[in-house]
Protein backbone atom coordinates (compact mmCIF):
# COMPACT_ATOMS: atom_id res chain seq x y z
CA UNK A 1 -13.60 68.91 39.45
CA UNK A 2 -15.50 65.75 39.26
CA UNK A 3 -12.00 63.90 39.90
CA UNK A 4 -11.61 65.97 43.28
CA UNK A 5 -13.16 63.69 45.38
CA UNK A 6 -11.07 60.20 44.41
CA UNK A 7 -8.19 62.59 44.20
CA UNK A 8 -8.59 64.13 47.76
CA UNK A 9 -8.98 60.24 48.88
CA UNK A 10 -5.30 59.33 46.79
CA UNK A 11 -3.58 62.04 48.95
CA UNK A 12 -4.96 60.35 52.14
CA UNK A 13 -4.17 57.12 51.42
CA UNK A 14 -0.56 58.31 50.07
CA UNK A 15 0.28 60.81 53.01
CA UNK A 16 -1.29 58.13 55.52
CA UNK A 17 1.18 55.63 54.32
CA UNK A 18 4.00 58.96 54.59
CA UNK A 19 2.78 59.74 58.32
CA UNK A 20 3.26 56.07 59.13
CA UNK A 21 7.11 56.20 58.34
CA UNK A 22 7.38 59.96 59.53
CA UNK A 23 6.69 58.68 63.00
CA UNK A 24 9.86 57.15 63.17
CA UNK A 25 12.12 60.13 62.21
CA UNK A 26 10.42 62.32 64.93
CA UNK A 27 10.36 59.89 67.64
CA UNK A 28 14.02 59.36 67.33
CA UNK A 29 14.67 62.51 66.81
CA UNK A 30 12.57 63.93 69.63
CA UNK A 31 14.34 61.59 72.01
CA UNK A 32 18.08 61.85 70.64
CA UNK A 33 17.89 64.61 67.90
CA UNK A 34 19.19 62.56 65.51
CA UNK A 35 18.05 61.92 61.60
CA UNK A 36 17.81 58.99 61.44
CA UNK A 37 18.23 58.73 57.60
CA UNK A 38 18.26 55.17 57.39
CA UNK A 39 14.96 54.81 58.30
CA UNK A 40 13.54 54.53 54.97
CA UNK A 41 15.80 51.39 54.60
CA UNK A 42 13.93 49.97 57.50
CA UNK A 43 10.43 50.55 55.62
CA UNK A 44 12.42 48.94 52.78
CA UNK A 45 13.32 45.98 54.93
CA UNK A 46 10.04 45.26 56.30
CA UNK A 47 8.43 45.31 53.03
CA UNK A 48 10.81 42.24 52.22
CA UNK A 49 10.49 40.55 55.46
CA UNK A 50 6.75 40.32 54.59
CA UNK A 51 7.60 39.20 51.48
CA UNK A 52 9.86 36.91 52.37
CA UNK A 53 7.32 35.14 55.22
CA UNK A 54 4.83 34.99 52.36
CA UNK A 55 7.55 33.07 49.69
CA UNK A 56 9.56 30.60 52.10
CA UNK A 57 7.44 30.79 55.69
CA UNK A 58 3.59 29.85 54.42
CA UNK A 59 2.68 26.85 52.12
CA UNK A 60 1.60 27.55 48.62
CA UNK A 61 -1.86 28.60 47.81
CA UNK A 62 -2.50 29.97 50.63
CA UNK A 63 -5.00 32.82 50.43
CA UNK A 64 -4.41 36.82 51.65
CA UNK A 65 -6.48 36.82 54.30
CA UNK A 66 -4.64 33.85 56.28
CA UNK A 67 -1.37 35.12 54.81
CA UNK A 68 -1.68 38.76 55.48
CA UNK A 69 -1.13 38.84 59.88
CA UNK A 70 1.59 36.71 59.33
CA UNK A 71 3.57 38.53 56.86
CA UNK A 72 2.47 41.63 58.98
CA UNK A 73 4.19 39.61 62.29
CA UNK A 74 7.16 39.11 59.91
CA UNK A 75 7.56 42.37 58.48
CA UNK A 76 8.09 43.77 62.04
CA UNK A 77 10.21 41.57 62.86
CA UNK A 78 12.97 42.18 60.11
CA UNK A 79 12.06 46.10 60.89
CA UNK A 80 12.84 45.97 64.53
CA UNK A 81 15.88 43.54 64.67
CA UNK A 82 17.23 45.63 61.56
CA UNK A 83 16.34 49.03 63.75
CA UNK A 84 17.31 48.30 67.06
CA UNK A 85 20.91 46.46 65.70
CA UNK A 86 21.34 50.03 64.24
CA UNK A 87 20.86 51.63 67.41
CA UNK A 88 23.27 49.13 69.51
CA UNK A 89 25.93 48.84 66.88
CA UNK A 90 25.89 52.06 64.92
CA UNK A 91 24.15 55.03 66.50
CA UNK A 92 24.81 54.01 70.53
CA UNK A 93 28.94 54.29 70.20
CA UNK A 94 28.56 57.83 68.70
CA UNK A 95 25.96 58.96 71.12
CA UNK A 96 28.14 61.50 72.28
CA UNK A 97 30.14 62.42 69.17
CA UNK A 98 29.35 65.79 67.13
CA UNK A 99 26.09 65.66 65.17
CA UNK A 100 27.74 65.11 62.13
CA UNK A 101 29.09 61.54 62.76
CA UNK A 102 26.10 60.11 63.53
CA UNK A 103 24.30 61.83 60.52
CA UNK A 104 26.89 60.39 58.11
CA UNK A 105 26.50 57.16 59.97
CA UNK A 106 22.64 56.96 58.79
CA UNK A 107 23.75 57.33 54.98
CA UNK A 108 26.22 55.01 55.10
CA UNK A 109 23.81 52.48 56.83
CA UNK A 110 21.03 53.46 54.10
CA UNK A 111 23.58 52.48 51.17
CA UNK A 112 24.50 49.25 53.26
CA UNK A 113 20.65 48.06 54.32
CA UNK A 114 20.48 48.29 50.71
CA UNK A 115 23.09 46.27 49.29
CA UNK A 116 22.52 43.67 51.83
CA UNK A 117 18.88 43.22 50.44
CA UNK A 118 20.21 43.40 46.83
CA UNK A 119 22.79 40.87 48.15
CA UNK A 120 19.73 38.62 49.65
CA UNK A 121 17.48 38.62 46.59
CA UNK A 122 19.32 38.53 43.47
CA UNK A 123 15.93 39.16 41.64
CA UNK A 124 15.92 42.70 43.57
CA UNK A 125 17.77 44.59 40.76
CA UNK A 126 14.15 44.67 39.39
CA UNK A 127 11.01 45.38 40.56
CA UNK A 128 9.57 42.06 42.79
CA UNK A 129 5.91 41.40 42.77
CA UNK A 130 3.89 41.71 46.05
CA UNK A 131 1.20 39.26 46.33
CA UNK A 132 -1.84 40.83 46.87
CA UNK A 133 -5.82 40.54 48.51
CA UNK A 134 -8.11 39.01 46.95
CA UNK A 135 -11.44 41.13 45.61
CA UNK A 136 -12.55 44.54 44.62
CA UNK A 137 -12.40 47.66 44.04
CA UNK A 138 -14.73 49.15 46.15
CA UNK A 139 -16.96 52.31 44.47
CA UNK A 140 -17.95 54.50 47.12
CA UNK A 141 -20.24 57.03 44.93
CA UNK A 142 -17.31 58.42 42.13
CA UNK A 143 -14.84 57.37 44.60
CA UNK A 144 -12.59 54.14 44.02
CA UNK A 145 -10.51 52.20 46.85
CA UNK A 146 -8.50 49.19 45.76
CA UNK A 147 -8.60 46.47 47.91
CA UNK A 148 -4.93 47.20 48.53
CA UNK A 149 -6.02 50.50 50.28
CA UNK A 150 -8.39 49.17 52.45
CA UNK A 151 -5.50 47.48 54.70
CA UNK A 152 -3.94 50.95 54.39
CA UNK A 153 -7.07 53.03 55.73
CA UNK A 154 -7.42 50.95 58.63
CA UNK A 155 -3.98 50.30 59.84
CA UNK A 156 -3.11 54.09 59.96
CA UNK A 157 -5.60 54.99 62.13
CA UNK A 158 -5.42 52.18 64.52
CA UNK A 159 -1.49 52.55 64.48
CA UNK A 160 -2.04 56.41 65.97
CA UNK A 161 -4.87 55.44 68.36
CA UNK A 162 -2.51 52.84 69.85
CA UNK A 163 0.41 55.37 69.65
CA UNK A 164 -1.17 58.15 71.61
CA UNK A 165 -2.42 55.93 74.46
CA UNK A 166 0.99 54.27 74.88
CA UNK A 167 2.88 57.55 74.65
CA UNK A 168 0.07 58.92 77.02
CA UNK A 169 -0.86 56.57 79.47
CA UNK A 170 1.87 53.93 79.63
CA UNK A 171 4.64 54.11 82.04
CA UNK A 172 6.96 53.67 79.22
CA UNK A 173 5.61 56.45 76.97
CA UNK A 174 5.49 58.75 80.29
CA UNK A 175 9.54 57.48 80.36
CA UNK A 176 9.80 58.46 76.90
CA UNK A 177 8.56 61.99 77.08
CA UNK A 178 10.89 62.69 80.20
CA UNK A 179 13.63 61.41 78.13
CA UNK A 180 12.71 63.61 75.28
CA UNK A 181 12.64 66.87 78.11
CA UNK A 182 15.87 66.29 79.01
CA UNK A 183 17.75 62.68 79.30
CA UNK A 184 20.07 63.50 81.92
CA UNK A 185 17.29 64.35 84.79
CA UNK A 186 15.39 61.52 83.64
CA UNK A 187 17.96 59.09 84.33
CA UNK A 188 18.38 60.65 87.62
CA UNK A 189 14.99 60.37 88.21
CA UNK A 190 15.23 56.22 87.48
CA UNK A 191 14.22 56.65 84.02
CA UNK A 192 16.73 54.02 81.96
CA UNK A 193 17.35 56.16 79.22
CA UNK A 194 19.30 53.59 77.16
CA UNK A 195 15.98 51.63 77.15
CA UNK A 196 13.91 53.80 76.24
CA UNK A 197 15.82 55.01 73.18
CA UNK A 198 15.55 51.25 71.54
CA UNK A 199 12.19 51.52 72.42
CA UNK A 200 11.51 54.65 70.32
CA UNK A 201 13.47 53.15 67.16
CA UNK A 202 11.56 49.63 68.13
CA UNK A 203 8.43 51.66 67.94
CA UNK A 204 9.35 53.82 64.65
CA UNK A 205 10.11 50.47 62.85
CA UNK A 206 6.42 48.78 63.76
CA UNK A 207 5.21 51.52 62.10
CA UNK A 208 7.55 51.62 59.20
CA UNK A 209 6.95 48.02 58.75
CA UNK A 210 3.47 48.44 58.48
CA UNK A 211 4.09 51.34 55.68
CA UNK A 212 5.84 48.94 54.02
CA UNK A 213 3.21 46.10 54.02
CA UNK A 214 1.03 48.84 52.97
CA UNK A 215 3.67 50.30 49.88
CA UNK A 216 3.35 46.60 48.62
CA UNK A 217 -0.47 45.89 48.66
CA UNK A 218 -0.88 49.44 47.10
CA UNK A 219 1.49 49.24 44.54
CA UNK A 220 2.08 45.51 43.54
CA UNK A 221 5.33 45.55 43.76
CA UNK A 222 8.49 46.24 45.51
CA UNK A 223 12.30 46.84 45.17
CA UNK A 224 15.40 47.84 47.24
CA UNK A 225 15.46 51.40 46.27
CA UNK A 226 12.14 52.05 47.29
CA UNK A 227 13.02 53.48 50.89
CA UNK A 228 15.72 56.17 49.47
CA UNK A 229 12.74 59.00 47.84
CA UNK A 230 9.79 57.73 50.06
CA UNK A 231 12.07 57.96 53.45
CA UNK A 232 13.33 61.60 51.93
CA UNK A 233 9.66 62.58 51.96
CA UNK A 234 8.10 60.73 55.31
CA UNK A 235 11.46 63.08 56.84
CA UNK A 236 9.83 65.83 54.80
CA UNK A 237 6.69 65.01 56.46
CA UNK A 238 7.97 65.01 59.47
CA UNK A 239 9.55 68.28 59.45
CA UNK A 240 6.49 69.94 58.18
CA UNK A 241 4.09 68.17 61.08
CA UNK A 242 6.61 69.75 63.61
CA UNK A 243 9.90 67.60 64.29
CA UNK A 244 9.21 65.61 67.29
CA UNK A 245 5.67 65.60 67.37
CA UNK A 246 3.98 62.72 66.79
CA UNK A 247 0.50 63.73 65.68
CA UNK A 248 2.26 66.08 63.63
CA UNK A 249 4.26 63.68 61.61
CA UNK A 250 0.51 62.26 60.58
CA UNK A 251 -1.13 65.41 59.96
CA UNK A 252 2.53 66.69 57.91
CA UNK A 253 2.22 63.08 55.96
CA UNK A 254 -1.58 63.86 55.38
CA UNK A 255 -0.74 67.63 53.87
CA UNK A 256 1.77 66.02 51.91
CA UNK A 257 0.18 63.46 50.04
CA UNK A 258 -2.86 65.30 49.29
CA UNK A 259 -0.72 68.19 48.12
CA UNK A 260 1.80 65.99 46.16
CA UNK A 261 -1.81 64.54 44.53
CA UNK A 262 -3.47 67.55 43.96
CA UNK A 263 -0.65 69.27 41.70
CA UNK A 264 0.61 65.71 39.88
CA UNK A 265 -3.38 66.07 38.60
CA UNK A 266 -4.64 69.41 38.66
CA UNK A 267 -1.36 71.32 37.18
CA UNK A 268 -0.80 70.37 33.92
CA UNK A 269 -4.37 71.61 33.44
CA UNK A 270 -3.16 75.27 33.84
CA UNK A 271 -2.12 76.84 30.75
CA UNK A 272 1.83 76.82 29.96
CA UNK A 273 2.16 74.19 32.83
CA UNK A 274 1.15 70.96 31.17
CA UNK A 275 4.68 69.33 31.82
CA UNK A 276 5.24 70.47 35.31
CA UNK A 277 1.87 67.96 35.78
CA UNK A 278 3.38 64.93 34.92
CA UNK A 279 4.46 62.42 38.02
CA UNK A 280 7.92 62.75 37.62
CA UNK A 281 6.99 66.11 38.80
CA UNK A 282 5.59 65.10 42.01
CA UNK A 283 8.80 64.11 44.13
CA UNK A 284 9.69 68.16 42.78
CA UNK A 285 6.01 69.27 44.46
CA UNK A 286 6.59 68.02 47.92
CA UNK A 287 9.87 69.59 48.32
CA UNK A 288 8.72 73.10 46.94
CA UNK A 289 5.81 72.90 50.17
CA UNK A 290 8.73 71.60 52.43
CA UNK A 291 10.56 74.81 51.02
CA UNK A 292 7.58 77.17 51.46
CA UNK A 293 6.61 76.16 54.74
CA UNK A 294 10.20 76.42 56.42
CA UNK A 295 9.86 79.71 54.83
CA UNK A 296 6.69 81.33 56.43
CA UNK A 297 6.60 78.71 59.48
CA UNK A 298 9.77 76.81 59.90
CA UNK A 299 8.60 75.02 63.52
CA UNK A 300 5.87 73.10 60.87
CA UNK A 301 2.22 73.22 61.09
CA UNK A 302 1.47 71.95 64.46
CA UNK A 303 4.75 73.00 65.97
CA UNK A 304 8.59 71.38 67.22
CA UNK A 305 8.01 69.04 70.08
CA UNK A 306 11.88 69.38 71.44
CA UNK A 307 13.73 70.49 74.34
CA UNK A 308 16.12 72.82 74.00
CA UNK A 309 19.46 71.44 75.26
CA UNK A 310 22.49 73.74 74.58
């Protein structure tokens, strides 16, 4: 019990970094109602377009704390060109086709982002290092935060704050909550509907891309698979926040990683369970809440944020 507290902190800093890339599954799929499953791709992407700004863009020796807004600027970048091409060349043309084309789409496009990375680093087959902020842990009482996690603890709640007033009090955001009631009124009512969609996966990829910057100061190191499992469970996040809403997709991120933390350490300390504690285990743990809470309440925890269509 004397681990609770730096464990409890783990699962926020994990399911904060989950709620960042669940935004962009229930924005786009409160909008279109479409899963977008390539979306952990673009997390993937932005992780090496901050990479890549810090390697080829900014001179050598240059410290963290110069280096780190820029490889920020550049990590959105990458995320939103690679998003909104998706939109215009992959998602737009099958707008109107049965749900399963487009859904089959986003796989294919996952497996393709991919390659195309492993195609653009060579050295991606293996793990690449992520350069990372100078200084040091930071002891907070029996509670440890890497310097790593710092960037993570501020950006998530900053990246809501700014969410919820654009979504509230912007014209746009007012456009895209019309859109998400129903599209077809909306555009009758002047709202341009094909806008606002790129807007929603333009939005969903800032915050990916920040997840991503975040992935790679936490962890030290990146690779081209790393989207596949941690897109599965920012979906999974999603899903249990309440499919198209965005607080939700925080709060369902939040749940998530503390739960995913709490068994990984606090398991294999019940008798006869000592290997279901291990952290291979842990990708097994947040599908097993996914499964419960569909189970007892399948709308998620703060409840589904879509119009009904048919």
């Amino acid at each position: 019990m004397n681990e609770l507290p730096q464990q409890l902190v783990n699962g926020l800093l994990l399911g904060s970094m989950y709620g960042l890339v669940a935004i962009g599954y229930t924005m786009v799929y409160g909008i279109v109602q479409l899963i977008n499953f390539a979306h952990g791709e673009i997390f993937m992407t932005g992780a090496f377009g901050a990479l890549s700004v810090y390697l080829w863009v900014l001179p050598n020796g240059t410290t963290m704390w110069i280096a780190l807004p820029l490889m920020l600027i550049g990590a959105i970048l990458v995320a939103v060109l690679v998003a909104i091409g998706a939109e215009r060349f992959a998602y737009r043309p099958l707008r109107g086709a049965p749900r399963l084309a487009p859904l089959i789409t986003a796989i294919g496009l996952s497996l393709a982002l991919q390659q195309a990375v492993w195609a653009w680093y060579p050295e991606a087959t293996s793990a690449r290092t992520f350069p990372q902020i100078e200084g040091g842990p930071f002891h907070i009482g029996d509670v440890t935060i890497q310097t790593g996690d710092i960037f993570l603890l501020a950006a998530a709640p900053i990246s809501m704050a700014v969410l919820a007033y654009f979504v509230m009090k912007t014209r746009t955001g007012r456009g895209m909550q019309a859109t998400a009631q129903d599209p077809d009124t909306a555009k009758l009512m002047g709202v341009n509907t094909d806008r606002i969609i790129v807007i929603a996966f333009a939005l969903g990829a800032v915050f990916a891309a920040i997840g991503g910057v975040a992935y790679g100061l936490k962890y030290g190191q990146i690779d081209y698979r790393m989207g596949f499992i941690l897109g599965l469970k920012a979906f999974t996040a999603a899903v249990l926040g309440g499919i198209g809403n965005i607080y939700g997709a925080m709060i369902g991120g939040v749940v998530l990683g503390i739960a995913e933390t709490l068994a990984t350490a606090y398991i294999a300390d019940i008798p006869g369970m000592d290997k279901f504690g291990s952290q291979s285990w842990a990708d097994v743990w947040a599908f097993v809440l996914l499964i419960l809470v569909l189970l007892f309440r399948p709308q998620g925890l703060l409840g589904e944020r879509v119009a009904d269509r048919a």
